[in-house]
N, C-alpha and C. Protein backbone atom coordinates (compact mmCIF):
# COMPACT_ATOMS: atom_id res chain seq x y z
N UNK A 1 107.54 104.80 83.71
CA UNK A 1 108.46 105.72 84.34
C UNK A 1 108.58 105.37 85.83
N UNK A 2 109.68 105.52 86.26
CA UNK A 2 110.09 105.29 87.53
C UNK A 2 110.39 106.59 88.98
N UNK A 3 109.94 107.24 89.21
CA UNK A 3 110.14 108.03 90.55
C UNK A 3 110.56 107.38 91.75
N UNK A 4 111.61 107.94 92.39
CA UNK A 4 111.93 107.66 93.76
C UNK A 4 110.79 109.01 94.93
N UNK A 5 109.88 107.98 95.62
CA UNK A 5 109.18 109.15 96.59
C UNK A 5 109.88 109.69 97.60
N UNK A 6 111.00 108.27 98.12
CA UNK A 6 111.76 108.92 99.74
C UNK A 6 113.23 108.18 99.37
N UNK A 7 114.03 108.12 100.03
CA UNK A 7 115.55 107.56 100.05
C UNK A 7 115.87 108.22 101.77
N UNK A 8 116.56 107.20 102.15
CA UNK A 8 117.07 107.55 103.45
C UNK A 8 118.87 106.88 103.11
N UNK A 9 119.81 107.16 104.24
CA UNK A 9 121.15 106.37 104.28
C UNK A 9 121.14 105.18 103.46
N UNK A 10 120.17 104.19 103.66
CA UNK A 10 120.47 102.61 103.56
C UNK A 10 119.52 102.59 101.90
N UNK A 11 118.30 103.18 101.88
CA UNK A 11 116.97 102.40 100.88
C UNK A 11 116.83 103.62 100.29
N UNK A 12 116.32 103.07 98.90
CA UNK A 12 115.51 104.11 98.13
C UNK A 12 114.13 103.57 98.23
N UNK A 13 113.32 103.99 98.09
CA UNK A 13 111.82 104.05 97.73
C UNK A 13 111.30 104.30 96.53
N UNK A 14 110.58 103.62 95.77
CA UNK A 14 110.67 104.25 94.31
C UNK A 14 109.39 103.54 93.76
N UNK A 15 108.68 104.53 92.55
CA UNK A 15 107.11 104.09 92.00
C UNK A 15 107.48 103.79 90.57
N UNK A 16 106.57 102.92 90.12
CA UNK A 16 106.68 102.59 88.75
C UNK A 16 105.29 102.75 88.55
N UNK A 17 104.87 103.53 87.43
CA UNK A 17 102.98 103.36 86.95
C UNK A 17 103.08 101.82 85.62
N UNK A 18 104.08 101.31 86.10
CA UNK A 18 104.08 99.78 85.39
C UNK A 18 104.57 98.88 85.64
N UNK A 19 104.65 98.16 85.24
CA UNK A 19 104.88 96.63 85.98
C UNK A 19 105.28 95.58 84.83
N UNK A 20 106.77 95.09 85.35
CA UNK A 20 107.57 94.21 84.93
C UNK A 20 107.72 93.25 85.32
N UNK A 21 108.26 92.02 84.49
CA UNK A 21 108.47 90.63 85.33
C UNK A 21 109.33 90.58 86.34
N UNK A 22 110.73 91.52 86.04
CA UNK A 22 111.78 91.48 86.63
C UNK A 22 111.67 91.92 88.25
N UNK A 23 110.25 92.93 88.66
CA UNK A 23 110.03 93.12 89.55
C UNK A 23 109.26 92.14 90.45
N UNK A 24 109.35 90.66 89.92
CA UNK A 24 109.06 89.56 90.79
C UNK A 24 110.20 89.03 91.26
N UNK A 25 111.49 89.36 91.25
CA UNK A 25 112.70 88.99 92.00
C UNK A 25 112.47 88.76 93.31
N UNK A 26 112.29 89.67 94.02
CA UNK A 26 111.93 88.96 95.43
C UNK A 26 110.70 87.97 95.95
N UNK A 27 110.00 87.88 94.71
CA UNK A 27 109.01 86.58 94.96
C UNK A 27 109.90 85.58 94.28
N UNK A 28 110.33 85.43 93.42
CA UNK A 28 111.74 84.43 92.92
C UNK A 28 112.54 83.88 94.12
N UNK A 29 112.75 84.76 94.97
CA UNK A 29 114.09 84.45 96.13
C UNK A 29 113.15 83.73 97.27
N UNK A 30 111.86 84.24 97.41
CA UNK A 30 111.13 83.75 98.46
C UNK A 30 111.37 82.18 97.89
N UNK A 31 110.74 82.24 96.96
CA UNK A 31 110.46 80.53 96.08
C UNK A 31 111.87 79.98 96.32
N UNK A 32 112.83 80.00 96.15
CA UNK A 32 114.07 79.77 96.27
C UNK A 32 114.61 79.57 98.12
N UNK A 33 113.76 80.08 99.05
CA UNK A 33 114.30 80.09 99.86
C UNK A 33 113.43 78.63 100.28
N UNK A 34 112.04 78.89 100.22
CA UNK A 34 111.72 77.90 100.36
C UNK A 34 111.92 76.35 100.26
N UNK A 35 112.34 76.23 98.40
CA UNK A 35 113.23 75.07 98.54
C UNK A 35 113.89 74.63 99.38
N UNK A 36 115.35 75.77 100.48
CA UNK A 36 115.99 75.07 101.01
C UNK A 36 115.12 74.99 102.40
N UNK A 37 114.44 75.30 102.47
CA UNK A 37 114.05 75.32 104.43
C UNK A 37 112.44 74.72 104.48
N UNK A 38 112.16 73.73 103.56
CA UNK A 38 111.15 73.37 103.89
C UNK A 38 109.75 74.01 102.47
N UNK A 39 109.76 73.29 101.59
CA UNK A 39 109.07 73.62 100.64
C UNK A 39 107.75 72.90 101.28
N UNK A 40 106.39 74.17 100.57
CA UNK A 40 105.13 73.55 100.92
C UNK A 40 104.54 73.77 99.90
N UNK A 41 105.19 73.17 98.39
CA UNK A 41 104.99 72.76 97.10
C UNK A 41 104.00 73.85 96.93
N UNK A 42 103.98 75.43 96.68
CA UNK A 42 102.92 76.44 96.63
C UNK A 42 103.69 77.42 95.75
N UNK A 43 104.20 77.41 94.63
CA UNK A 43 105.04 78.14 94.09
C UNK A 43 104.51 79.90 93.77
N UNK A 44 104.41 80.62 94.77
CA UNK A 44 104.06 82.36 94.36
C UNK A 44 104.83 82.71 93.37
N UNK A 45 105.97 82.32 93.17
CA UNK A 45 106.04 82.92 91.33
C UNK A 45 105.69 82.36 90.36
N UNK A 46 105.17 81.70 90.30
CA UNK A 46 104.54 81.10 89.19
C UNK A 46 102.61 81.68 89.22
N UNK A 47 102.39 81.68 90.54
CA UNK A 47 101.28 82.37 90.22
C UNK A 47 101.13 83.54 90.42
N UNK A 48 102.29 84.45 90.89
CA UNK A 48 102.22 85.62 90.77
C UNK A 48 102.46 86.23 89.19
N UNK A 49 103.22 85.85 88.44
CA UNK A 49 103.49 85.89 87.01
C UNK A 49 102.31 85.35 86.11
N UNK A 50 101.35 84.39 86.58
CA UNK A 50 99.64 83.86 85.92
C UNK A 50 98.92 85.32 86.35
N UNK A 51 99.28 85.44 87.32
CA UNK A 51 97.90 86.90 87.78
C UNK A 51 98.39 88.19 86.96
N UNK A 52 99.64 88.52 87.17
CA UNK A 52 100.20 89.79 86.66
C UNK A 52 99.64 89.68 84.74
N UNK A 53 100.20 88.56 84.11
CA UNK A 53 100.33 88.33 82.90
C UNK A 53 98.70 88.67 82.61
N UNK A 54 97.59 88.18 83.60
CA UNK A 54 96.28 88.37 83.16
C UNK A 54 95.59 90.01 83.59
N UNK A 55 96.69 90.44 84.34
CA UNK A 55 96.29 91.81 84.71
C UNK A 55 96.27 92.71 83.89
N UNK A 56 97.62 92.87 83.35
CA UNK A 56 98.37 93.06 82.27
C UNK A 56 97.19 93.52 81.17
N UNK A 57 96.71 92.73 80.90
CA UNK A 57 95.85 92.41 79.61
C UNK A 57 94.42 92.99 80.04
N UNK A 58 94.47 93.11 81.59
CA UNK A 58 92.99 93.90 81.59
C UNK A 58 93.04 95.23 81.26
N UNK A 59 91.86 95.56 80.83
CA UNK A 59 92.40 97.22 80.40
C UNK A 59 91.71 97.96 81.13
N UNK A 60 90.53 97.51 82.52
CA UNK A 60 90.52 97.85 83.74
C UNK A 60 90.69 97.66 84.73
N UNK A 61 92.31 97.40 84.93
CA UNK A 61 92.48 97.98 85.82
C UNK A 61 94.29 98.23 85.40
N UNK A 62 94.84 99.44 86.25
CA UNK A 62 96.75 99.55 85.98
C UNK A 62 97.02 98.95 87.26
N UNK A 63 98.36 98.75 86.52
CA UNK A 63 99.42 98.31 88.11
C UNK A 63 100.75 99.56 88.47
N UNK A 64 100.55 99.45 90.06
CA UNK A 64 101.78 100.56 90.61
C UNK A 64 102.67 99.58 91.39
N UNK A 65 104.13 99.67 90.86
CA UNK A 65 104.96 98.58 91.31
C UNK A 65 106.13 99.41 92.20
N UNK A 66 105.95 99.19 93.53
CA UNK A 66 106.56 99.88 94.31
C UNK A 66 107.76 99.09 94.77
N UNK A 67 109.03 99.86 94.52
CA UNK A 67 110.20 98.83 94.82
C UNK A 67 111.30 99.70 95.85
N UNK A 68 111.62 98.89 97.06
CA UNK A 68 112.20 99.42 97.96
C UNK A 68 113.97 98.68 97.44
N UNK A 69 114.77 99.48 97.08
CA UNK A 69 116.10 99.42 96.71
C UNK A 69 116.88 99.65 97.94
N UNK A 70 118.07 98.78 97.49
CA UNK A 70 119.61 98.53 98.57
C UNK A 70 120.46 98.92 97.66
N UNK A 71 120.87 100.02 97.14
CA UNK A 71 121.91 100.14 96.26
C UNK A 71 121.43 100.12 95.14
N UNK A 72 121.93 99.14 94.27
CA UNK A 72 120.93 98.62 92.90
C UNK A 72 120.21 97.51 92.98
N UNK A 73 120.14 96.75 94.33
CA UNK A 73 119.63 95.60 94.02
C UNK A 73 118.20 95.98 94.73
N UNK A 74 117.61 95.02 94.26
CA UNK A 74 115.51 94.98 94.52
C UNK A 74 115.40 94.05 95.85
N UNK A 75 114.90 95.27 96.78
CA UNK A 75 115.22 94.47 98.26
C UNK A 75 113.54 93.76 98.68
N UNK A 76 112.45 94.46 97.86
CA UNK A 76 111.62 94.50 98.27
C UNK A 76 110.42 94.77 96.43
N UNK A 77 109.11 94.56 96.42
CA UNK A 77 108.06 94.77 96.17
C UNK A 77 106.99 94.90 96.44
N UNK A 78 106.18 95.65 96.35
CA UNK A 78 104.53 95.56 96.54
C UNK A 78 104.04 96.34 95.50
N UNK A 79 103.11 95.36 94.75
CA UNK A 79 102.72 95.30 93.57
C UNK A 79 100.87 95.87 94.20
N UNK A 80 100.30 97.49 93.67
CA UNK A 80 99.19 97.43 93.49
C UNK A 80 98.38 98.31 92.70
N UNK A 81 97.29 97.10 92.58
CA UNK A 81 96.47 97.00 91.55
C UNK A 81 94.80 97.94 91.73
N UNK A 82 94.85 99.15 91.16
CA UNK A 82 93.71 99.77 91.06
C UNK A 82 92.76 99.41 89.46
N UNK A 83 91.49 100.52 89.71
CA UNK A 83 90.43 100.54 88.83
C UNK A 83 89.92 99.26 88.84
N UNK A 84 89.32 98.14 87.98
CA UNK A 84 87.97 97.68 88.09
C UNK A 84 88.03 96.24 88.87
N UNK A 85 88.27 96.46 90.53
CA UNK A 85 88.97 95.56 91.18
C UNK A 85 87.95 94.44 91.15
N UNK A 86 86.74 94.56 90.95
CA UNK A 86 85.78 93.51 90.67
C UNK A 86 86.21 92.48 89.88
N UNK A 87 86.87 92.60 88.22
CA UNK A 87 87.32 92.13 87.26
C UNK A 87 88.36 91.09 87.84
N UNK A 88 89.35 91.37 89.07
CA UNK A 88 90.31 90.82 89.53
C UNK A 88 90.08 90.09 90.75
N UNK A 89 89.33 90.64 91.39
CA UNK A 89 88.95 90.13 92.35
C UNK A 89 87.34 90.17 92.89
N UNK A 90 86.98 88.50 93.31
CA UNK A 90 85.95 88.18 92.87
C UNK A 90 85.37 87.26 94.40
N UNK A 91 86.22 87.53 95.47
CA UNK A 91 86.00 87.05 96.76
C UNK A 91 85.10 87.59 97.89
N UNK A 92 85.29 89.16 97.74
CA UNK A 92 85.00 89.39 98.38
C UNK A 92 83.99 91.25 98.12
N UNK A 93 83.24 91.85 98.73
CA UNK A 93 82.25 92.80 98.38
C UNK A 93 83.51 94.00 98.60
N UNK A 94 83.87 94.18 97.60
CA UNK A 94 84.74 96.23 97.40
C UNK A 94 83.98 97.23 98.02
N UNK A 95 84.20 97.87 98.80
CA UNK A 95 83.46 99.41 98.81
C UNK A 95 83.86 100.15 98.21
N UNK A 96 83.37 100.73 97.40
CA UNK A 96 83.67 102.44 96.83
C UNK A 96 84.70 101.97 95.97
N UNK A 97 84.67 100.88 94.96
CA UNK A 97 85.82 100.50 94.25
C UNK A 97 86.29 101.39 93.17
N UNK A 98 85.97 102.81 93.08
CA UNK A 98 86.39 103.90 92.19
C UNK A 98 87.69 104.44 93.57
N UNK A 99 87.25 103.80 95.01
CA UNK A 99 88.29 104.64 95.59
C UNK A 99 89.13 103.54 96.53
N UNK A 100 89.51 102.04 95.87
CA UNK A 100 89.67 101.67 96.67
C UNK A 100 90.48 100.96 95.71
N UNK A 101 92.00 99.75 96.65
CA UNK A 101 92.85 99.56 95.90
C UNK A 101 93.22 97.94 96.34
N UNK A 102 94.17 97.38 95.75
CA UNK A 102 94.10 95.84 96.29
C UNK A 102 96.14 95.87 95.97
N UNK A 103 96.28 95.77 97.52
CA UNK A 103 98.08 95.23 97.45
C UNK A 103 98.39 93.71 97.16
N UNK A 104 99.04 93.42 96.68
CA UNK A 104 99.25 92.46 95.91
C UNK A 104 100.84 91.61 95.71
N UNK A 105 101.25 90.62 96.27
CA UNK A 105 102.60 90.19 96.38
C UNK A 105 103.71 90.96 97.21
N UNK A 106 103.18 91.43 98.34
CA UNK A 106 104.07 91.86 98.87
C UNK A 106 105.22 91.43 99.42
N UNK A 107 106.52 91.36 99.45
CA UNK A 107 107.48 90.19 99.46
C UNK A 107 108.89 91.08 99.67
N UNK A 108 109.46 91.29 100.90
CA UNK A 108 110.65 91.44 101.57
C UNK A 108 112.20 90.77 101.12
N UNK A 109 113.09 90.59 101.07
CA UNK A 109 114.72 89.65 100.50
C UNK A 109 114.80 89.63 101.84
N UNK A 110 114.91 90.13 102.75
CA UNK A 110 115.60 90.55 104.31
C UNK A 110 114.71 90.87 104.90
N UNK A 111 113.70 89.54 105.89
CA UNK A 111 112.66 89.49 106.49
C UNK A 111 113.06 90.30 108.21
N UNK A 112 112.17 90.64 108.81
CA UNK A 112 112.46 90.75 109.99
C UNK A 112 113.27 92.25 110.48
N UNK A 113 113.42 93.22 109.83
CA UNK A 113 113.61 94.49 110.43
C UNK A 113 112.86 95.59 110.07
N UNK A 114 111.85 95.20 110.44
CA UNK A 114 110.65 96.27 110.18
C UNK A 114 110.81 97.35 109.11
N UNK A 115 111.42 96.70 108.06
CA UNK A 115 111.57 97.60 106.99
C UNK A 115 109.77 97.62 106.21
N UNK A 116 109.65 96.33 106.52
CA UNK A 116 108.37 96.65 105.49
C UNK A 116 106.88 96.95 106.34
N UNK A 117 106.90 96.81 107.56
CA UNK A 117 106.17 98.04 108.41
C UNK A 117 106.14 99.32 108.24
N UNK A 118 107.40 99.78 108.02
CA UNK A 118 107.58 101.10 108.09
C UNK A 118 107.31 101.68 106.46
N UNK A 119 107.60 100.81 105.71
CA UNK A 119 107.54 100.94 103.98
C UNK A 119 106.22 101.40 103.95
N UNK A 120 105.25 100.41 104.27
CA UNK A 120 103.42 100.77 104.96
C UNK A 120 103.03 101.70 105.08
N UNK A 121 103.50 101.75 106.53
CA UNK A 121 103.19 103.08 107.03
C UNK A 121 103.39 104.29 107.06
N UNK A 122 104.44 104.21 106.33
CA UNK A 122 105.32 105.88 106.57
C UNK A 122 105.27 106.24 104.76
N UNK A 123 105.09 105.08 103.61
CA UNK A 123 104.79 105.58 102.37
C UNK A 123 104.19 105.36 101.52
N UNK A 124 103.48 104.06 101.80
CA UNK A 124 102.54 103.38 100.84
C UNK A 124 101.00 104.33 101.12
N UNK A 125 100.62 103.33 102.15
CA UNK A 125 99.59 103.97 102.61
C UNK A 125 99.32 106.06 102.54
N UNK A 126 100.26 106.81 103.12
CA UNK A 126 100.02 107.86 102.88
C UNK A 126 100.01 108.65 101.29
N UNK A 127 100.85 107.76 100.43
CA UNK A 127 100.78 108.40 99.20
C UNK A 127 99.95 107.81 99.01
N UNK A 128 98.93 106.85 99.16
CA UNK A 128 97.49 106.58 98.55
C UNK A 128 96.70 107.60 99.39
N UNK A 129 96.53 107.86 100.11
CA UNK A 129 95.88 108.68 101.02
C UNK A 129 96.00 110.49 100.72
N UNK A 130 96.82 110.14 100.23
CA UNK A 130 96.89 111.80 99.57
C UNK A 130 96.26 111.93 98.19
N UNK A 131 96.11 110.39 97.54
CA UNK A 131 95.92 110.93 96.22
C UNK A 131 94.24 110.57 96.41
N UNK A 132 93.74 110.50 97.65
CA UNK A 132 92.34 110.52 98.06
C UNK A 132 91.77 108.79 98.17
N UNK A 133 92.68 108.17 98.01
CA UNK A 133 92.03 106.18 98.62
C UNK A 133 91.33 106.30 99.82
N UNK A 134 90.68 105.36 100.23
CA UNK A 134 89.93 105.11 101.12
C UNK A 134 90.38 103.94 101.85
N UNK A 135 90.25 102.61 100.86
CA UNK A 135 90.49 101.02 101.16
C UNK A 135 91.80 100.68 100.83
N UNK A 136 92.18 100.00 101.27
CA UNK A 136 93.46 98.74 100.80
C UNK A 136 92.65 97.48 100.90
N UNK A 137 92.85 96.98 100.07
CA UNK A 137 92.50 94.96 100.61
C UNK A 137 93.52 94.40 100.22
N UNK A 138 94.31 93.75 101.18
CA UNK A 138 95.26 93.07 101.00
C UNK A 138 94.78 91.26 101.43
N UNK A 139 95.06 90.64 100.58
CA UNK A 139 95.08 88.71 100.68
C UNK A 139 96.10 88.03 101.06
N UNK A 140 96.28 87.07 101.99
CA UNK A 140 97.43 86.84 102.48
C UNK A 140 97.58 85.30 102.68
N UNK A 141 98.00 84.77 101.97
CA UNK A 141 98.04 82.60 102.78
C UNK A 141 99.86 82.59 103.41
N UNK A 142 100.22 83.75 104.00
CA UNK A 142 101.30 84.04 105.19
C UNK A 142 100.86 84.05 106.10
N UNK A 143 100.73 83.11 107.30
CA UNK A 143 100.40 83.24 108.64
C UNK A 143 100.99 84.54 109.85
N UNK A 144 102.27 84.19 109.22
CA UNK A 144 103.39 84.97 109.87
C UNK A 144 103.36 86.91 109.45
N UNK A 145 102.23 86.93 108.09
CA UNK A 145 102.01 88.12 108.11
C UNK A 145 100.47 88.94 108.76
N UNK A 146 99.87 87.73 109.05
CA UNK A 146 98.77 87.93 109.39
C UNK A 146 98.87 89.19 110.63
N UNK A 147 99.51 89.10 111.46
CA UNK A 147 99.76 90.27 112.53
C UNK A 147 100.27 91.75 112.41
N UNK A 148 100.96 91.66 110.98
CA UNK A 148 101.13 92.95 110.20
C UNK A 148 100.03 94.08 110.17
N UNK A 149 99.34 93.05 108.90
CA UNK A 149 97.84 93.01 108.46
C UNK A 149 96.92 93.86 109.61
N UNK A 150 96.89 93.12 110.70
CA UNK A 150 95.89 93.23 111.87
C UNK A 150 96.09 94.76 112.64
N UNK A 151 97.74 95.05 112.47
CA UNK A 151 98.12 96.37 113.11
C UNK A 151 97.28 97.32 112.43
N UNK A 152 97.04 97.42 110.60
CA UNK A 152 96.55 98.40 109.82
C UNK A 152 94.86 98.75 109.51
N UNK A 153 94.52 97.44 109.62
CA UNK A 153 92.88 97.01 109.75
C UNK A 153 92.60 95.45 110.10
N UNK A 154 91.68 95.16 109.24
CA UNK A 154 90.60 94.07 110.00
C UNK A 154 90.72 93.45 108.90
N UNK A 155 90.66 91.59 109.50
CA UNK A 155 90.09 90.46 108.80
C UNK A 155 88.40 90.56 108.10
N UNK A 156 88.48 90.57 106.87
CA UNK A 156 86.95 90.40 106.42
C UNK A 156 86.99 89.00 105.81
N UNK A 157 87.72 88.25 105.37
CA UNK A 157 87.23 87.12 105.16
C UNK A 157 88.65 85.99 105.13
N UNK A 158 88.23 84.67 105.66
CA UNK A 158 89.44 83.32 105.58
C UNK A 158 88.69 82.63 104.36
N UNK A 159 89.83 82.31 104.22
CA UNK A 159 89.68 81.04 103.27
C UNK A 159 90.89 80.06 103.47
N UNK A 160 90.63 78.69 102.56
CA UNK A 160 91.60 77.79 102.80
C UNK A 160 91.72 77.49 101.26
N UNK A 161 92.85 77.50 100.74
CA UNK A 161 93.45 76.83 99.67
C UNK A 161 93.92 75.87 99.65
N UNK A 162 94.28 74.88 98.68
CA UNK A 162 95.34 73.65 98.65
C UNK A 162 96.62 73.80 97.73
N UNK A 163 97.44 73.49 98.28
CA UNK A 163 98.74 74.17 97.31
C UNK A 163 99.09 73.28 96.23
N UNK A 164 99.95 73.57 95.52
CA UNK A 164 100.05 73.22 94.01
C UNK A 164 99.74 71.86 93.44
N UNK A 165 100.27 70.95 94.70
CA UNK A 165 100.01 69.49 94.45
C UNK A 165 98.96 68.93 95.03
N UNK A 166 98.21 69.78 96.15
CA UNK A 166 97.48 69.58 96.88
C UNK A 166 97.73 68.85 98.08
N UNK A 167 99.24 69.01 98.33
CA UNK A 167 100.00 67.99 99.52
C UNK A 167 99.11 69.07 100.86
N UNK A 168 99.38 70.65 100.62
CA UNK A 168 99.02 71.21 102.18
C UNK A 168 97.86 71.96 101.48
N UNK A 169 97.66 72.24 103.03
CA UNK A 169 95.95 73.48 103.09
C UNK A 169 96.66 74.31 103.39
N UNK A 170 96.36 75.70 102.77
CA UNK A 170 96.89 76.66 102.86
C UNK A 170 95.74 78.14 103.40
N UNK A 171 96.00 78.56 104.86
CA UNK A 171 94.91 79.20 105.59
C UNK A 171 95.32 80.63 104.99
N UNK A 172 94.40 81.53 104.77
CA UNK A 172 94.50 82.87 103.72
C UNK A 172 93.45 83.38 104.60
N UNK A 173 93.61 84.94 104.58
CA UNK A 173 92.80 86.00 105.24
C UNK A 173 93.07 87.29 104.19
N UNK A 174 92.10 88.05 104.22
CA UNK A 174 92.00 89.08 103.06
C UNK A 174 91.35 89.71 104.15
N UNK A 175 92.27 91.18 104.33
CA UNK A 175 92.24 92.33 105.29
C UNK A 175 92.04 93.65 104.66
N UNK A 176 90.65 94.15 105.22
CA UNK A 176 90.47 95.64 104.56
C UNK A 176 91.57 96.84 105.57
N UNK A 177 91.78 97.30 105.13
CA UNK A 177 92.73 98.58 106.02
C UNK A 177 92.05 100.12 105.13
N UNK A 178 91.37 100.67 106.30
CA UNK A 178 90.86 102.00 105.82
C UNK A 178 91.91 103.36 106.14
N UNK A 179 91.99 103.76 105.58
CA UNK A 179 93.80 104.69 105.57
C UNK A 179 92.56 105.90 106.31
N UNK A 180 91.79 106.19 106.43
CA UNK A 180 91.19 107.14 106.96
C UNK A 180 91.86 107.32 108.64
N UNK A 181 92.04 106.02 109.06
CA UNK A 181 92.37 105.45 110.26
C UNK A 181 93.33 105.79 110.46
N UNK A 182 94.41 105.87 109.46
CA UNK A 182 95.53 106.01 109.69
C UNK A 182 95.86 107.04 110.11
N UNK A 183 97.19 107.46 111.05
CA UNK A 183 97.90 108.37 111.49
C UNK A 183 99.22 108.39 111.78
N UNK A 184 99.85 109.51 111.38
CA UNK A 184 101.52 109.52 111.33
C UNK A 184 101.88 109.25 110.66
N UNK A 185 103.65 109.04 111.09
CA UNK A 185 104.08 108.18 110.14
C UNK A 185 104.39 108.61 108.80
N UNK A 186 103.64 109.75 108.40
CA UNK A 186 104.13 110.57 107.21
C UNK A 186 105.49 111.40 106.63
N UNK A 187 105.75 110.54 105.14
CA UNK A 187 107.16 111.63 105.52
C UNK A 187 106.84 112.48 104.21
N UNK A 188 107.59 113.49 104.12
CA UNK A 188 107.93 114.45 102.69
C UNK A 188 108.25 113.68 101.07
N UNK A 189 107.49 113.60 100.94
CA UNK A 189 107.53 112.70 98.92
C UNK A 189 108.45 113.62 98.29
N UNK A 190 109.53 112.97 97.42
CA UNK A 190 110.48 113.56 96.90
C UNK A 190 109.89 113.59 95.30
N UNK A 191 110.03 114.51 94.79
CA UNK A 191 109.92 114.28 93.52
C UNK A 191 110.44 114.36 92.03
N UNK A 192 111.53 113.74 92.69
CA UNK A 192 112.44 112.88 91.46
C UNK A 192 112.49 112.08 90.55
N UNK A 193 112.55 111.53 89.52
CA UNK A 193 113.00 110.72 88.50
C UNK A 193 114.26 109.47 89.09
N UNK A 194 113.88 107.98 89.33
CA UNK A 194 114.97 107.46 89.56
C UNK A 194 115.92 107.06 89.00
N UNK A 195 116.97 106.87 88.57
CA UNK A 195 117.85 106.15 87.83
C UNK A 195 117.85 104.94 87.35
């Protein structure tokens, strides 16, 4: 089932307690953009669709697939993954993993107007925070998101990957963000059924 939490003029906001392929479209377009502007042979849909497909099949843990809409089209995702985050992730020490959650493919169509700052802050984060979370851990081999990341919490661990062919090294940071921290930014959750 699908709920819209907020809608303003331009975006809807909207929750799914499941998770579809089709909601890798904007990791599709990333991959696609890449081709034209400089590919660094690292294809995220292909391994975002290996992780989901094996998530899928765990039966601890669900996925909440949060999709920020332009009309009808899928402007945006962030895919996350609660319950037995150990099972999924295996990098790094969870605290309180009965209260703690892991974001996962987060991925913009229309980079650069703080839409997905504000997506963060003003609804992700607080509707986890209401329903009593503690942690986020988010993983990142985006350099360019690394400063996002840093606004919400802290680097706990780098790593370096090699991408698909092993042509590049690919530098990754996995950031805890404690929503306890957080402030503002809150808006009114709608509670609707989306279309």
């Amino acid at each position: 089932m699908t709920k819209e939490l907020y809608s303003n003029s331009e975006l809807r906001f909207c929750l799914s307690d499941e998770f579809k392929m089709e909601y890798l479209e904007p990791v599709g377009k990333y991959v696609n953009w890449k081709l034209q502007n400089g590919w660094d042979d690292y294809n995220e849909l292909y391994h975002a669709t290996e992780y989901f497909t094996k998530a899928m099949a765990n039966k601890n843990v669900w996925i909440h697939s949060h999709l920020m809409m332009n009309k009808s089209d899928l402007a945006c995702v962030a895919l996350i993954v609660g319950g037995n985050l150990k099972s999924v992730e295996n990098r790094i020490e969870i605290q309180n993993e009965e209260k703690s959650l892991l974001l996962k493919y987060f991925h913009i169509v229309d980079k650069g107007k703080g839409n997905g700052q504000k997506w963060l802050k003003e609804i992700i984060f607080p509707f986890y925070k209401n329903l009593e979370y503690q942690h986020f851990y988010i993983g990142s081999s985006h350099p360019k998101s690394f400063a996002l990341y840093e606004k919400f919490g802290h680097c706990i661990y780098d790593y370096n990957l090699l991408s698909d062919n092993n042509l590049h090294e690919r530098i990754g940071k996995i950031f805890r963000i404690d929503l306890s921290n957080l402030t503002g930014g809150q808006i009114k959750f709608l509670n609707k059924t989306a279309d």
